[in-house]
Protein backbone atom coordinates (compact mmCIF):
# COMPACT_ATOMS: atom_id res chain seq x y z
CA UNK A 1 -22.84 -2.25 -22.16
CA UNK A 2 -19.58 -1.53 -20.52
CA UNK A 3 -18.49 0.63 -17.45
CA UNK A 4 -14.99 3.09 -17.36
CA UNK A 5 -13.24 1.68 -14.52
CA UNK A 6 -3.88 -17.53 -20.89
CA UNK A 7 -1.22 -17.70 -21.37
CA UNK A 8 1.75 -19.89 -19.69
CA UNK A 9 5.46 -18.49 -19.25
CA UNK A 10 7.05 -20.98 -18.04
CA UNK A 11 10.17 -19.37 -19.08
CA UNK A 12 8.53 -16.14 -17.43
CA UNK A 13 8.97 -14.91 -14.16
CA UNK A 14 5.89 -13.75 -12.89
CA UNK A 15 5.24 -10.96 -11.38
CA UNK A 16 2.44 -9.17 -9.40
CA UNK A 17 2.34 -6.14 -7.76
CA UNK A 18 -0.13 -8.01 -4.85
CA UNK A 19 2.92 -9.91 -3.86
CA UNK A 20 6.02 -7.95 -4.64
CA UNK A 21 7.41 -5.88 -7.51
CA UNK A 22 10.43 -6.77 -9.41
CA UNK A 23 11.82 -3.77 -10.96
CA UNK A 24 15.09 -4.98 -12.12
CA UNK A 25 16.25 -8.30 -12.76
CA UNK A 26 19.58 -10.11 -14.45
CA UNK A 27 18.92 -12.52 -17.73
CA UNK A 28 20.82 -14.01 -20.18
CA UNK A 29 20.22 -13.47 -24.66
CA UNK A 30 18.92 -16.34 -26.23
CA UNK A 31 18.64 -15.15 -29.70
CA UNK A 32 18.26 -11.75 -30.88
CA UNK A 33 16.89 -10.84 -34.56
CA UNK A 34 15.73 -8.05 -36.61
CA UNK A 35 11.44 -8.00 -37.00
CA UNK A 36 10.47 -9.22 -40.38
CA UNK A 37 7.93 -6.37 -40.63
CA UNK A 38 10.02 -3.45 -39.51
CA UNK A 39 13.84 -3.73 -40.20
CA UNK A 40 14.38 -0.76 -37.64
CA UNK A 41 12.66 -3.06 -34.75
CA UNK A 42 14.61 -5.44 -32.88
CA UNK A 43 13.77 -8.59 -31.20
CA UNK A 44 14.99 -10.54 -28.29
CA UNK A 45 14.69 -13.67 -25.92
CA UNK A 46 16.13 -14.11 -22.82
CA UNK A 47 16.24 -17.19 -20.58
CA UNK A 48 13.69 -15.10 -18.22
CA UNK A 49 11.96 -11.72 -18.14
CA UNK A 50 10.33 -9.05 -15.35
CA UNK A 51 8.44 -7.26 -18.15
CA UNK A 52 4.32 -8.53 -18.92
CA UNK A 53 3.58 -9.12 -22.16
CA UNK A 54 0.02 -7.71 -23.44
CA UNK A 55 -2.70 -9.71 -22.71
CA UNK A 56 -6.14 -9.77 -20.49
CA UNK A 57 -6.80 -6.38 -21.71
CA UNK A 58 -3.19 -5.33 -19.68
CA UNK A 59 -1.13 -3.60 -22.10
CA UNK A 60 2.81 -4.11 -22.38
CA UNK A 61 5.66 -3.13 -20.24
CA UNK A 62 8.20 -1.20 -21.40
CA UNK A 63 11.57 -0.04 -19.89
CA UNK A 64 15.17 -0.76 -20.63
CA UNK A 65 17.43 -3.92 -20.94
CA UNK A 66 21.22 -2.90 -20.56
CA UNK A 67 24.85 -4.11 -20.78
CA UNK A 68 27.52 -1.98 -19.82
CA UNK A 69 27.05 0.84 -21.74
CA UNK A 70 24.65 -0.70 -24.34
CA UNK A 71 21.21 0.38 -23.82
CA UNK A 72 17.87 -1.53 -25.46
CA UNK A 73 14.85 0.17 -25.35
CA UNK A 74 11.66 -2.51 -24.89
CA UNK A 75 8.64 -0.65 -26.45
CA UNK A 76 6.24 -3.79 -26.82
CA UNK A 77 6.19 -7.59 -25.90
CA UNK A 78 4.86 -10.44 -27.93
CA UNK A 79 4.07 -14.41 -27.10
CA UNK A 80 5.84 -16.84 -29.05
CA UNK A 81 5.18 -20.27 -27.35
CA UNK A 82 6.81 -19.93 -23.80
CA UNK A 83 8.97 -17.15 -24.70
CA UNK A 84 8.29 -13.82 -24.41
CA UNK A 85 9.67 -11.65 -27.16
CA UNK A 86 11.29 -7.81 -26.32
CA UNK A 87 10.69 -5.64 -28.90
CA UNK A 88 12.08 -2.46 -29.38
CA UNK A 89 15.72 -0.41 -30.73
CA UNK A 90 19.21 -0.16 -28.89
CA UNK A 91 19.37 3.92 -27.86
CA UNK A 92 22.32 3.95 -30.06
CA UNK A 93 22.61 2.76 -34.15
CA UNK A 94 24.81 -0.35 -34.32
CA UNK A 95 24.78 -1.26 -30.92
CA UNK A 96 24.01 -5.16 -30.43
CA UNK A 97 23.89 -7.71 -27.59
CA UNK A 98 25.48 -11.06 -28.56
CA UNK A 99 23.80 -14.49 -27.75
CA UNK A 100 24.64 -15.64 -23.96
CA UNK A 101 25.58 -11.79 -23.18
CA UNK A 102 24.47 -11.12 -19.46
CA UNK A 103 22.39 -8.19 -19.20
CA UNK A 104 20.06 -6.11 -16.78
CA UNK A 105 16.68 -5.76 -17.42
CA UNK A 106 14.57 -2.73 -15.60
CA UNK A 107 10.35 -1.92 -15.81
CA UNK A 108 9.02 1.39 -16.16
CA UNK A 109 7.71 1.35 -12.83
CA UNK A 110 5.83 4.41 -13.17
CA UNK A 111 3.53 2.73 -15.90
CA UNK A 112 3.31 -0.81 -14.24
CA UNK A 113 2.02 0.77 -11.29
CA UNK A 114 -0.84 2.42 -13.95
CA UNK A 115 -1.57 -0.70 -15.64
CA UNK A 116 -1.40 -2.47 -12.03
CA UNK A 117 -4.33 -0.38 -10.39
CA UNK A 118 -6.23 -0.17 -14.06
CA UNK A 119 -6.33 -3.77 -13.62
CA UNK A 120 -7.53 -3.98 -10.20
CA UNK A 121 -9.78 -1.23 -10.58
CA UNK A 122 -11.62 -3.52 -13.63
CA UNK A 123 -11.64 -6.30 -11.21
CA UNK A 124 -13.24 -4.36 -8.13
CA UNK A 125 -16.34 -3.17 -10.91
CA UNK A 126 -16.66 -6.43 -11.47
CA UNK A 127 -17.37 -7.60 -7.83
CA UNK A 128 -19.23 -4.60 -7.13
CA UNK A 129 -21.92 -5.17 -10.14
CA UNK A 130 -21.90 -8.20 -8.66
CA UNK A 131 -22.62 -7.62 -5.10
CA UNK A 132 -25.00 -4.92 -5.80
CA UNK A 133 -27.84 -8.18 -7.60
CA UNK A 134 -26.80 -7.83 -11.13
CA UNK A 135 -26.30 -11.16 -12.47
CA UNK A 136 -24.66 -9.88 -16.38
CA UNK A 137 -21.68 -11.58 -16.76
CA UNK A 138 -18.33 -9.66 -17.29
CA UNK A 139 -17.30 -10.45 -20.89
CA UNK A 140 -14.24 -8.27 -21.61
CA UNK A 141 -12.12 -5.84 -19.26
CA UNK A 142 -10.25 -2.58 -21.33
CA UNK A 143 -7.27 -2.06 -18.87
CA UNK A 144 -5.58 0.38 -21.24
CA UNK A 145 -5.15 3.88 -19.58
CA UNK A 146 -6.46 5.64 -22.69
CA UNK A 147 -10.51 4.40 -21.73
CA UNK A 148 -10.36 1.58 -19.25
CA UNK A 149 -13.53 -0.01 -19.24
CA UNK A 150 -15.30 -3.51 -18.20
CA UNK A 151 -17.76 -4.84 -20.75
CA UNK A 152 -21.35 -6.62 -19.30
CA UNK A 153 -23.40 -8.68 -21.21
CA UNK A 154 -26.94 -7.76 -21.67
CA UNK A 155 -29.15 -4.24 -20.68
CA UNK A 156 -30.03 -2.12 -18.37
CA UNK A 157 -33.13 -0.45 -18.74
CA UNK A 158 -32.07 3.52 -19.44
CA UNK A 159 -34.41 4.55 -16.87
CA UNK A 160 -31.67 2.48 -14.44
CA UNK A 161 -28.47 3.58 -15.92
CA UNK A 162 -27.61 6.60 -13.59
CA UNK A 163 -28.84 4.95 -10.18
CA UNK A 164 -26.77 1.77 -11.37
CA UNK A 165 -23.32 4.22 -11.37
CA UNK A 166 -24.33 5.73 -8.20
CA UNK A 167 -24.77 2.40 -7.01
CA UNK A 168 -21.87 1.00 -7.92
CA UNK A 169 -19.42 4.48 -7.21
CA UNK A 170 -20.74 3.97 -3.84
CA UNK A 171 -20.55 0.14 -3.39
CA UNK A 172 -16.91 0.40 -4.77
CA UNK A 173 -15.84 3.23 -2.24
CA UNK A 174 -17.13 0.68 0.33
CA UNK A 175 -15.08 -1.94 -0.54
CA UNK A 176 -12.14 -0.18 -0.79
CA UNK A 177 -12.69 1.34 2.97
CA UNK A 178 -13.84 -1.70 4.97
CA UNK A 179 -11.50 -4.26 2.89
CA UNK A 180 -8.82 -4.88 5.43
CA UNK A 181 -5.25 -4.55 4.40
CA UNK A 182 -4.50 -8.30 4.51
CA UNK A 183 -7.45 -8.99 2.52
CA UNK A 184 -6.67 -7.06 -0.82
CA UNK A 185 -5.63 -8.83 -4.00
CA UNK A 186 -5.43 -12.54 -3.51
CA UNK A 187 -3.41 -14.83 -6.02
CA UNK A 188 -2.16 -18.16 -5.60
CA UNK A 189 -1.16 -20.62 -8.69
CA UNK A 190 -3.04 -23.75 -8.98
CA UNK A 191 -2.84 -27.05 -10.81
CA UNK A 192 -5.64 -27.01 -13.32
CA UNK A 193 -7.50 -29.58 -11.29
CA UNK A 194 -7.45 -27.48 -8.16
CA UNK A 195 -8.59 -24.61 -10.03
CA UNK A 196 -11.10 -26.94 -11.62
CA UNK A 197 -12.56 -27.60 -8.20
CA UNK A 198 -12.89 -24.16 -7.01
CA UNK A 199 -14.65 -22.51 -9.98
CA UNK A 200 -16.76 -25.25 -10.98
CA UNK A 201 -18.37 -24.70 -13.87
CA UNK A 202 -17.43 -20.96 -14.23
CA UNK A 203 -13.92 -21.94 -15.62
CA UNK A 204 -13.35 -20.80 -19.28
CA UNK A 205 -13.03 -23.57 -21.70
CA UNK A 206 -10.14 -22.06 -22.81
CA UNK A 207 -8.06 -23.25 -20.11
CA UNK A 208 -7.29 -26.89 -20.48
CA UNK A 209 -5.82 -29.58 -18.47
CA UNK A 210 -2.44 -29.85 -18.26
CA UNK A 211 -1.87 -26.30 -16.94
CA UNK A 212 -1.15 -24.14 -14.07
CA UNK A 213 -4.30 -21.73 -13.49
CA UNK A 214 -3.71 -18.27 -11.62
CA UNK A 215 -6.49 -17.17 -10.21
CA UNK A 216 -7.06 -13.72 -8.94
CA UNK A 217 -9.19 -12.28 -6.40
CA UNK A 218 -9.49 -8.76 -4.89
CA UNK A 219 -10.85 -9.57 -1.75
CA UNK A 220 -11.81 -12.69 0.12
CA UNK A 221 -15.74 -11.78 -0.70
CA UNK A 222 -14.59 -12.16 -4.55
CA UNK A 223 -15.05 -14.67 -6.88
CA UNK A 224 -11.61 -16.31 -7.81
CA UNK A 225 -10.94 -16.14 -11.65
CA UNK A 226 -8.19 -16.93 -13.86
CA UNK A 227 -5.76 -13.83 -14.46
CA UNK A 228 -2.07 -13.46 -15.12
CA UNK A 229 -2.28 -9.72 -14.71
CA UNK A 230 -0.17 -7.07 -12.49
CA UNK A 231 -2.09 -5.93 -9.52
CA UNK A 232 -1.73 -3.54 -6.60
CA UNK A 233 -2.34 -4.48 -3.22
């Protein structure tokens, strides 16, 4: 049942609305070519980014990445190793950014802050189905504006369903209202052995040793767990 609400960079700068926002950043080409599936879509690598790739059920960034007056527009983001690829079209036919060019990279704020507070908002279900007794375990979070969900597994008996979202409407308004300011969104990066220690046995097996581990919390009274997400604060 589901309710509407691992990547390393280390090329990446990451970014996290809990902390600060980085709307516009400088970065230098490391190779551009054309996409082998669509010879009208671009694709570039810079030495560092601002923009989040999909991934964790957060979709893409998009927004701009200009030089003088040359103008890319970044419409999607793939992993390729640690490098982030910018995919997308320059606003005008034959423009091109060389290798080593210099150029200025800016978010769509507008939908970062959406996908930011999607996010959180999957996180806070979570930790109010949690507080409220229910011991289903959170398999999948939806952050896509088009039907943001979180995805349980197991039942609830139908007889249950509507208290459960009264329940849980309420327990979330709660949370948000007696949460104190400098308690909202906690995330720190942590050696893989740290993390380790402080989830125990709840840390996915698809994290391995070796690694930094972000772990996310919304509150103090949350469970930490591994997320390289965007988050408001």
């Amino acid at each position: 049942f589901f309710f509407s609400s691992r990547r390393r960079h280390t090329r990446c700068r990451e970014v996290s609305w809990a902390r600060r926002c980085v709307q516009e950043t400088a970065s230098t080409l490391l190779r551009a070519s054309v996409s082998p599936v669509d010879a009208k879509e671009i694709w570039l690598t810079f030495d560092g980014t601002i923009f989040h790739p999909q991934g964790g059920g957060q979709p893409s960034d998009e927004g701009t990445i200009v030089k003088d007056d040359i103008v890319f527009i970044v419409t999607a983001l793939a992993i390729e190793g640690d490098l982030i690829i910018h995919k997308g079209h320059f606003e005008k036919e034959g423009a091109n950014f060389k290798e080593g060019d210099k150029v200025a990279m800016k978010i769509n704020e507008e939908k970062r802050r959406l996908h930011a507070r999607l996010h959180s908002a999957g996180h806070l279900l979570d930790l109010a189905f949690r507080q409220l007794g229910y011991t289903n375990v959170g398999t999948k979070g939806y952050h896509f504006p088009d039907s943001p969900n979180v995805e349980f597994a197991g039942k609830i008996p139908a007889e249950e369903r509507e208290k459960c979202k009264v329940d849980l409407e309420k327990k979330i308004n709660e949370l948000i209202k007696n949460t104190p300011e400098t308690d909202k969104v906690i995330a720190n990066l942590y050696t893989y052995e740290e993390a380790a220690k402080i989830m125990g046995k709840s840390i996915p097996s698809y994290l391995k040793p070796g690694i930094n581990v972000r772990l996310v919390q919304v509150s103090s009274s949350d469970q930490p767990g591994p997320c390289g997400g965007t988050h408001v604060k």
